[in-house]
Protein backbone atom coordinates (compact mmCIF):
# COMPACT_ATOMS: atom_id res chain seq x y z
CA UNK A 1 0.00 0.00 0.00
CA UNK A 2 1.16 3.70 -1.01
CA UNK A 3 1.07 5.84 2.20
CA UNK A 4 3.78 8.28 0.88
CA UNK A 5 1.21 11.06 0.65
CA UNK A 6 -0.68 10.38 3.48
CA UNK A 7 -1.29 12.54 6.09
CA UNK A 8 -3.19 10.91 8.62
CA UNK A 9 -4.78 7.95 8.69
CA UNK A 10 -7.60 6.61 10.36
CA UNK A 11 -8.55 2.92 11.25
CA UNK A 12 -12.31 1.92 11.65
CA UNK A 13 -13.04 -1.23 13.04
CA UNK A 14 -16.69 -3.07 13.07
CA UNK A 15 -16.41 -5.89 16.12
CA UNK A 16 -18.22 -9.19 15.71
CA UNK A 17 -18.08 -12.08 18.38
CA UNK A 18 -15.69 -14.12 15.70
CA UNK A 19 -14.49 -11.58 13.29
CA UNK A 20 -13.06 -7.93 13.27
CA UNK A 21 -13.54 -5.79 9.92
CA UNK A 22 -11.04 -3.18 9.09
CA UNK A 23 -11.46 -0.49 7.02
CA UNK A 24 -8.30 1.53 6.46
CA UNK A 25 -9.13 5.70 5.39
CA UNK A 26 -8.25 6.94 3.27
CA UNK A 27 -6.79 4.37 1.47
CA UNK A 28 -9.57 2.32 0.60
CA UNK A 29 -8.24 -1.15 1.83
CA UNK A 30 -10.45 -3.62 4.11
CA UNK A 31 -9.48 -7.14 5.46
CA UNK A 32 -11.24 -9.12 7.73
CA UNK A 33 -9.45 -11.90 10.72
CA UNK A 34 -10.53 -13.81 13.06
CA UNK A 35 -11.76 -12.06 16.66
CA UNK A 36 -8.55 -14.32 18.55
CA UNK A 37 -5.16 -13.09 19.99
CA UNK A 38 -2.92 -14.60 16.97
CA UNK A 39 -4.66 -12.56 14.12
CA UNK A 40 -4.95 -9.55 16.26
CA UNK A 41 -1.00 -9.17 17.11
CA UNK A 42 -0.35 -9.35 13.48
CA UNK A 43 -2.63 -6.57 12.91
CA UNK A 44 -1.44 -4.47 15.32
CA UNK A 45 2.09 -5.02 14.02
CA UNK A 46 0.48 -3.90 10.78
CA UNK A 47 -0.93 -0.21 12.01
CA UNK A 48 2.11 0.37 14.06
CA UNK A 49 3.93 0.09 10.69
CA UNK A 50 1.22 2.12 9.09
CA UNK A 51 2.10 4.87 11.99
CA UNK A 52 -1.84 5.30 12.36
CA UNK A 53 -3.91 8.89 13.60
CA UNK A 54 -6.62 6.79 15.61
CA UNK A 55 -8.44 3.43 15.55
CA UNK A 56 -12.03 3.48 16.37
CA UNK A 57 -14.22 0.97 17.14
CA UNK A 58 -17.84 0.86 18.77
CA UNK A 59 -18.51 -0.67 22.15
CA UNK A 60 -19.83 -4.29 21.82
CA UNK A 61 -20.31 -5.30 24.86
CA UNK A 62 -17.26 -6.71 25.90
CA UNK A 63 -16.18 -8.20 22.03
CA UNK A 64 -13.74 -5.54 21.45
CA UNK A 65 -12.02 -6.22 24.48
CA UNK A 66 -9.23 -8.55 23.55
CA UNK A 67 -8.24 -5.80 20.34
CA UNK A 68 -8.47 -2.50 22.71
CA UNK A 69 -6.09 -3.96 25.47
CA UNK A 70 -3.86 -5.01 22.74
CA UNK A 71 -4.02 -1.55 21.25
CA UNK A 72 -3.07 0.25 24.59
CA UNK A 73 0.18 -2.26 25.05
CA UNK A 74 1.29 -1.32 21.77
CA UNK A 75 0.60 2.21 22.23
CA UNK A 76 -1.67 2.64 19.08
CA UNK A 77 -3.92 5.07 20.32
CA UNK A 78 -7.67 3.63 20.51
CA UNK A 79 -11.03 5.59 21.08
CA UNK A 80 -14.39 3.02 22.07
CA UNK A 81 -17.31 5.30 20.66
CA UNK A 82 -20.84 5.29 21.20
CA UNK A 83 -22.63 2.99 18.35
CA UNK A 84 -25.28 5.38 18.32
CA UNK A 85 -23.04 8.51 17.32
CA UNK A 86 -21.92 6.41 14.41
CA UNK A 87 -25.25 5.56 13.76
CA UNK A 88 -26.26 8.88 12.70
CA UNK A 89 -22.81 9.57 11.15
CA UNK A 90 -23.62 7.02 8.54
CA UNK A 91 -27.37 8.27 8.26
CA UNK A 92 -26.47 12.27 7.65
CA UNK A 93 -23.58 10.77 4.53
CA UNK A 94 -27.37 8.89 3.26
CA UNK A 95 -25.88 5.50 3.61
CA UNK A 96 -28.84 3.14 4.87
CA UNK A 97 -27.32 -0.28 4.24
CA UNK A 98 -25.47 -2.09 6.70
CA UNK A 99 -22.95 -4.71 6.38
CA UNK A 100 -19.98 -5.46 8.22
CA UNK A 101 -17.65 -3.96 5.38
CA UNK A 102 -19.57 -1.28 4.91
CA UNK A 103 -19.88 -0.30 8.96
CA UNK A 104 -16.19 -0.65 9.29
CA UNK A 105 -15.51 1.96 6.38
CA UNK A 106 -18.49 4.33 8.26
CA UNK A 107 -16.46 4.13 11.26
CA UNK A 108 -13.15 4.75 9.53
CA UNK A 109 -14.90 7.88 7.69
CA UNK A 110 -16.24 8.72 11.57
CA UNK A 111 -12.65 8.45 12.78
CA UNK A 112 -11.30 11.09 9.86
CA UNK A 113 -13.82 13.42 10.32
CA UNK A 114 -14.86 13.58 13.91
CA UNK A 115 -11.48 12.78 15.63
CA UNK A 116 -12.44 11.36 18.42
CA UNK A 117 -9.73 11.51 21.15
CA UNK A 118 -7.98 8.26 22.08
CA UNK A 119 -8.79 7.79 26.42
CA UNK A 120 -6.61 5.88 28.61
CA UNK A 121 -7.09 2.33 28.84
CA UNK A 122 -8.11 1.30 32.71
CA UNK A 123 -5.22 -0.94 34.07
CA UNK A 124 -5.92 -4.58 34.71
CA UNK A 125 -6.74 -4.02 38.67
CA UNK A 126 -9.49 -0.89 38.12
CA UNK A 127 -10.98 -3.22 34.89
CA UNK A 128 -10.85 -6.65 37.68
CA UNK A 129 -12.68 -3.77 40.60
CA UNK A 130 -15.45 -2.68 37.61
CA UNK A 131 -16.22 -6.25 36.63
CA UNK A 132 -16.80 -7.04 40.64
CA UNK A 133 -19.03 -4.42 40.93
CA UNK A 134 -21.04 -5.24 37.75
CA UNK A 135 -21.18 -8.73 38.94
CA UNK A 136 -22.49 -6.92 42.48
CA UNK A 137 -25.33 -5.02 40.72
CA UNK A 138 -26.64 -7.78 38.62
CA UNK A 139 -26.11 -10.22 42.21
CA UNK A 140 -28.31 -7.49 44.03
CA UNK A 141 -30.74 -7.22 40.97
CA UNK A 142 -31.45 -10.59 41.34
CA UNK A 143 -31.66 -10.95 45.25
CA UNK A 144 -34.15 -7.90 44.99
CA UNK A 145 -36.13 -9.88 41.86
CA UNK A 146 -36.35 -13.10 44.62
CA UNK A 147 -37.57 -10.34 47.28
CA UNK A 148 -40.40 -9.31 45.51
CA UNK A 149 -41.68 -13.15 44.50
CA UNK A 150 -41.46 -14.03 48.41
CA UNK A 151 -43.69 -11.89 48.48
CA UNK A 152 -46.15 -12.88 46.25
CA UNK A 153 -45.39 -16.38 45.58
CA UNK A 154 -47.37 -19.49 47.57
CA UNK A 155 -45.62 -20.39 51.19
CA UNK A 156 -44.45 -24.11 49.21
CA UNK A 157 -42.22 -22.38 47.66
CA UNK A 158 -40.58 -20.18 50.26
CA UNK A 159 -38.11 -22.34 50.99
CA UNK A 160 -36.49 -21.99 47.68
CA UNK A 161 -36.58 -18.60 47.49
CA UNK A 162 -35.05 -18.63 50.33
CA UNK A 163 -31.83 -20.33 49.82
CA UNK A 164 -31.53 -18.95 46.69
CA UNK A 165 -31.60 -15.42 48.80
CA UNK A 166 -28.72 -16.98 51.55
CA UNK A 167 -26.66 -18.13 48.32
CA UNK A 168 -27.00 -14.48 46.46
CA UNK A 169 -25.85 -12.99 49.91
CA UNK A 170 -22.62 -15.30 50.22
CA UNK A 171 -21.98 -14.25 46.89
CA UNK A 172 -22.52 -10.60 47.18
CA UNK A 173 -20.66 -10.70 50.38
CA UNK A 174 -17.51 -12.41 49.05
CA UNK A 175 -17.30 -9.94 46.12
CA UNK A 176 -17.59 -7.06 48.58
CA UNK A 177 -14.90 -8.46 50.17
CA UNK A 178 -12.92 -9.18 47.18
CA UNK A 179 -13.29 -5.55 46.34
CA UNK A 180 -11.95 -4.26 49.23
CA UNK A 181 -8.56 -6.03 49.46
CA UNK A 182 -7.86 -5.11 45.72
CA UNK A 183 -8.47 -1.00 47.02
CA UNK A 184 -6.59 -1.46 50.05
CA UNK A 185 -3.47 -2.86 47.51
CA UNK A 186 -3.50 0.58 46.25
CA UNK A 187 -2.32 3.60 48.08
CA UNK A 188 -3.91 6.05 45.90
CA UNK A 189 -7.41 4.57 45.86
CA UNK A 190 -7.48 4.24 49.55
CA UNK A 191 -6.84 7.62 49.99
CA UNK A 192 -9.58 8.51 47.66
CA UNK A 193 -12.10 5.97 49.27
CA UNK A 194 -11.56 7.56 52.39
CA UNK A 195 -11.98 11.43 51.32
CA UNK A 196 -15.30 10.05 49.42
CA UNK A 197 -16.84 7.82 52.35
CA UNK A 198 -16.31 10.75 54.92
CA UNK A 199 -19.25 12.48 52.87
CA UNK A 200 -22.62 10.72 54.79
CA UNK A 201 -24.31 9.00 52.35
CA UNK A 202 -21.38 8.26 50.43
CA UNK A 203 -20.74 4.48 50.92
CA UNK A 204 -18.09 1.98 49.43
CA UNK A 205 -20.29 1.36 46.44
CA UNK A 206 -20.39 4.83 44.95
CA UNK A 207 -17.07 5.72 45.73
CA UNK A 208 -15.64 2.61 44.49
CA UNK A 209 -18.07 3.17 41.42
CA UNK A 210 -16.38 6.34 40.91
CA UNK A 211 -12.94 5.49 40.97
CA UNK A 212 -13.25 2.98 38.58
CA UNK A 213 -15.59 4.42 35.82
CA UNK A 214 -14.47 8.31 36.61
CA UNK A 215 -10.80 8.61 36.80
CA UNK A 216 -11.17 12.06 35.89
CA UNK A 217 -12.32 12.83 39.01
CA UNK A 218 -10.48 15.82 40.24
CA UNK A 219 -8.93 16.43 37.67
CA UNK A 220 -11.91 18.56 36.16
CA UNK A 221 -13.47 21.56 36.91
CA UNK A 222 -17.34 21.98 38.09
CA UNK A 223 -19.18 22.31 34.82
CA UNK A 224 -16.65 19.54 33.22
CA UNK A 225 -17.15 16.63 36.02
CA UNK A 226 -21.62 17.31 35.73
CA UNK A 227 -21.52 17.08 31.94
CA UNK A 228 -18.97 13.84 31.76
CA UNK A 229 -21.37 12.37 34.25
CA UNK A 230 -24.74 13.64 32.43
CA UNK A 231 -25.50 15.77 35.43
CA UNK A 232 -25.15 19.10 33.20
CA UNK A 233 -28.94 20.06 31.96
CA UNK A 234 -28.74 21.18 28.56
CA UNK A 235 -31.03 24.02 26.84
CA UNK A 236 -34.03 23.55 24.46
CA UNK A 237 -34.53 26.47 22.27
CA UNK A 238 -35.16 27.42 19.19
CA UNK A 239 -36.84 30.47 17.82
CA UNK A 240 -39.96 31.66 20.28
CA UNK A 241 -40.16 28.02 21.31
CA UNK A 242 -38.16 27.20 25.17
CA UNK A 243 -38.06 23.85 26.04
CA UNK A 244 -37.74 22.51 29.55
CA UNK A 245 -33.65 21.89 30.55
CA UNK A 246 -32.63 18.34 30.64
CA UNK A 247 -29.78 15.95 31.40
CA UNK A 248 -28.50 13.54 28.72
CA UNK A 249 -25.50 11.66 27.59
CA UNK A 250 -22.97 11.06 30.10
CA UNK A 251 -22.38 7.89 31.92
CA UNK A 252 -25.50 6.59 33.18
CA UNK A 253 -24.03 3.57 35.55
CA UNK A 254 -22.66 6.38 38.07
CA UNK A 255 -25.59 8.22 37.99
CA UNK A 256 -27.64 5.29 38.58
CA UNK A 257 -25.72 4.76 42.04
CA UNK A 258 -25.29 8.34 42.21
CA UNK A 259 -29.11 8.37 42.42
CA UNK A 260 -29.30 5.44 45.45
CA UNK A 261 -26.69 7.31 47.20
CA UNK A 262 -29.10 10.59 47.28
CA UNK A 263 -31.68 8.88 48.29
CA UNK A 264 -29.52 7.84 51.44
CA UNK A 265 -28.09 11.72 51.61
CA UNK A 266 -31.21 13.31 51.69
CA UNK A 267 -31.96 11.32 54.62
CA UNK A 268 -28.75 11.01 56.75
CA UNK A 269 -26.61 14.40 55.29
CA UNK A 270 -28.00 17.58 56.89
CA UNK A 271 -26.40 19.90 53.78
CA UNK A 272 -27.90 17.46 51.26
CA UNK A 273 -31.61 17.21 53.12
CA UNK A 274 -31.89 20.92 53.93
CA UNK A 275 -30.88 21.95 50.23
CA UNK A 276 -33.75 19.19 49.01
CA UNK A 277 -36.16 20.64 50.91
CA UNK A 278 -35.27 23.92 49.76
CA UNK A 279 -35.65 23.11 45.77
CA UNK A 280 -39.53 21.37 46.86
CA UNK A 281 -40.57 24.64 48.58
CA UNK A 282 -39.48 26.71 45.12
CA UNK A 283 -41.43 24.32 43.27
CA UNK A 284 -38.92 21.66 41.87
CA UNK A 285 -40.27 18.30 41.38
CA UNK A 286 -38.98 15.96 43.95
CA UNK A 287 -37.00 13.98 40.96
CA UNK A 288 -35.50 17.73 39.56
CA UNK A 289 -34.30 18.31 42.81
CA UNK A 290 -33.21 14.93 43.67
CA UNK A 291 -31.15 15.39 40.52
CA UNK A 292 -30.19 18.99 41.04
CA UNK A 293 -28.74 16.98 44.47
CA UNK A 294 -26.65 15.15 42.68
CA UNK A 295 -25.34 17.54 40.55
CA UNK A 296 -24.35 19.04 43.85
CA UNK A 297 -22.53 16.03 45.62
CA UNK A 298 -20.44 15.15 42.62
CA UNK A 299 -19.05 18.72 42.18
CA UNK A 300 -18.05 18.74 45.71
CA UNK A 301 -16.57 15.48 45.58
CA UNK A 302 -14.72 16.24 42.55
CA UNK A 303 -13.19 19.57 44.56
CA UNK A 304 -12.42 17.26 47.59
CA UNK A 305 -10.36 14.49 45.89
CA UNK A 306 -9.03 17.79 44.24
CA UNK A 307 -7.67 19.05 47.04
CA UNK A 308 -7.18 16.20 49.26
CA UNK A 309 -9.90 17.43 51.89
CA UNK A 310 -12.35 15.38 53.89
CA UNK A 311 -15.99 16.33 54.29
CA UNK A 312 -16.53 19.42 56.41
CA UNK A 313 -20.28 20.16 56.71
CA UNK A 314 -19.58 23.91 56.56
C-alpha cells in the first residue's frame, strides 16, 4: 500500500463475536481476521507500521475487548465510541445499508472526520474492581427480583426462594470483600475511598463506582465533572419556542448509584436534606431536585479528591 502522501490515517473497526472488519481511510483497503489473539497481534504489528492517527471501534459489549487492550500495550492510540453517534454519522452521509464492510468503512470515515480523542485504557486491577461491581449489581438485581416473589409467591415455595436469597448474599458478600482487598493494595485509591466515604451518604459502592468508571475525578473543573457524568442540563430552544432543561448523555451507571446514594443523603446528610427541601418549597419536582442533588454532591466530591480534603459540613 502507497502511504507516501498520506497525512493521517484513520482505522475503523466493526467488532463481531468471531471476526473484526477493518477499514483503512483513506486508502480504501479492508481485510477481515478472526476475533482471537494470533490474528490480532499481526494486525497491530500492521498499524504500528502504518504509523496510524486513531483506531475506532464501537462498544460491543465486551467483544472488542481482547483488540483495545492489545491496542493500549502497543501504544496505538484507541477511542471506544458510542454505536449510536456512528449511527447517525452514517445516516447524515445517506448511507442506509449495513454490512460489516460497509460499517467498518463508516467508522473509519467517523474516525477522519470527527477525531475522536484516544482515552486511557483502565489498568488490569481498576478493569478486575469494575467487573466485581457489575457482577455486584446484577447479584443485588437478582436478590431484589427473589424479594419481591417471596412476596407474592405461595408459602411451598418459600423455601427456595429462600436459599436462593442466603446463596446471592454469600456471593454478594464475598465480592464485597474481594473488592476491598484489591483497594486497600493501592495507596492512591485508599486515599480517595476515604476522602469520598467521609461524605454521609457516600458508601463503598459509589465511591468505588467512581474510581473505577471516573478517573477524571479531580482532575476537572465543576461544569466539566456534571456534563462527563450527564448531570449538566442542557437548553431547548429554538426560535420563540423554550423547552424545559434536561440531562443527557454522560455515563448513566454512576448516575444510577449516584441516584441510590441521594436517596440515602437526603436522609442522613444535613447539607444534602436541607438543600432538598429547599428546591420542593421553590417548586422543583422531587425527581428535579433529587437530581439537582446530585449535581451538587459530585461537584463537591470532585473539589475534595481535588484538594485532598475530607468532608466538612460547613
Amino acid at each position: 500500500m502507497n502511504i507516501q502522501n498520506q497525512t493521517e490515517i484513520s482505522v475503523g473497526i466493526d467488532v463481531g463475536k468471531s471476526q473484526l472488519d477493518v477499514a483503512i481511510y483513506p486508502l480504501e483497503h479492508h481485510l477481515r481476521i478472526p476475533n482471537s489473539v494470533e490474528p490480532i497481534s499481526k494486525l497491530i504489528q500492521l498499524l504500528k507500521e502504518l504509523d496510524v492517527s486513531r483506531i475506532v471501534l464501537e462498544a460491543t459489549g465486551r467483544y472488542e475487548h481482547e483488540f483495545v487492550f492489545a491496542c493500549d500495550k502497543a501504544g496505538l492510540p484507541v477511542c471506544v465510541v458510542d454505536p449510536v453517534k456512528v449511527r447517525r454519522f452514517a445516516q447524515a452521509l445517506g448511507i442506509h445499508a449495513k454490512t460489516d464492510k460497509i460499517d467498518a468503512g463508516v467508522i473509519a470515515r467517523f474516525a477522519a472526520t470527527m477525531k475522536p480523542e484516544a482515552k486511557p485504557i483502565p489498568d488490569k486491577q481498576t478493569r478486575i474492581i469494575k467487573d466485581l461491581l457489575t457482577r455486584r449489581s446484577q447479584l443485588m438485581e437478582m436478590s431484589t427480583m427473589e424479594k419481591n416473589r417471596l412476596q407474592i409467591m405461595p408459602k411451598e415455595l418459600h423455601s427456595s426462594i429462600k436459599g436462593l436469597l442466603k446463596v446471592l448474599e454469600k456471593q454478594i458478600e464475598a465480592i464485597s470483600n474481594k473488592v476491598d482487598e484489591l483497594v486497600r493494595q493501592v495507596k492512591e485509591w485508599r486515599v480517595k475511598t476515604e476522602i469520598l466515604t467521609s461524605v454521609p451518604g457516600v458508601g463503598k459502592v459509589l465511591a468505588y463506582t467512581l474510581l473505577s468508571e471516573l478517573p477524571e475525578l479531580g482532575s476537572l473543573n465543576s461544569k466539566e465533572i456534571a456534563a462527563l457524568v450527564g448531570l449538566a442540563p442542557f437548553n431547548k430552544e429554538s426560535g420563540r419556542m423554550t423547552g424545559k432543561r434536561r440531562i443527557r448523555g454522560g455515563r448513566p451507571r454512576i448516575r444510577t448509584i449516584m441516584f441510590m446514594a441521594m436517596m440515602s443523603s437526603i436522609q442522613c446528610n444535613p447539607v444534602f436534606k436541607r438543600y432538598y427541601e429547599r428546591l420542593k418549597a421553590a417548586g422543583k419536582l422531587p425527581k428535579v431536585a433529587l437530581v439537582a442533588c446530585m449535581r451538587k454532591l459530585i461537584v463537591i466530591l470532585n473539589t475534595m479528591v481535588k484538594n485532598q480534603q475530607r468532608w466538612e459540613a460547613n
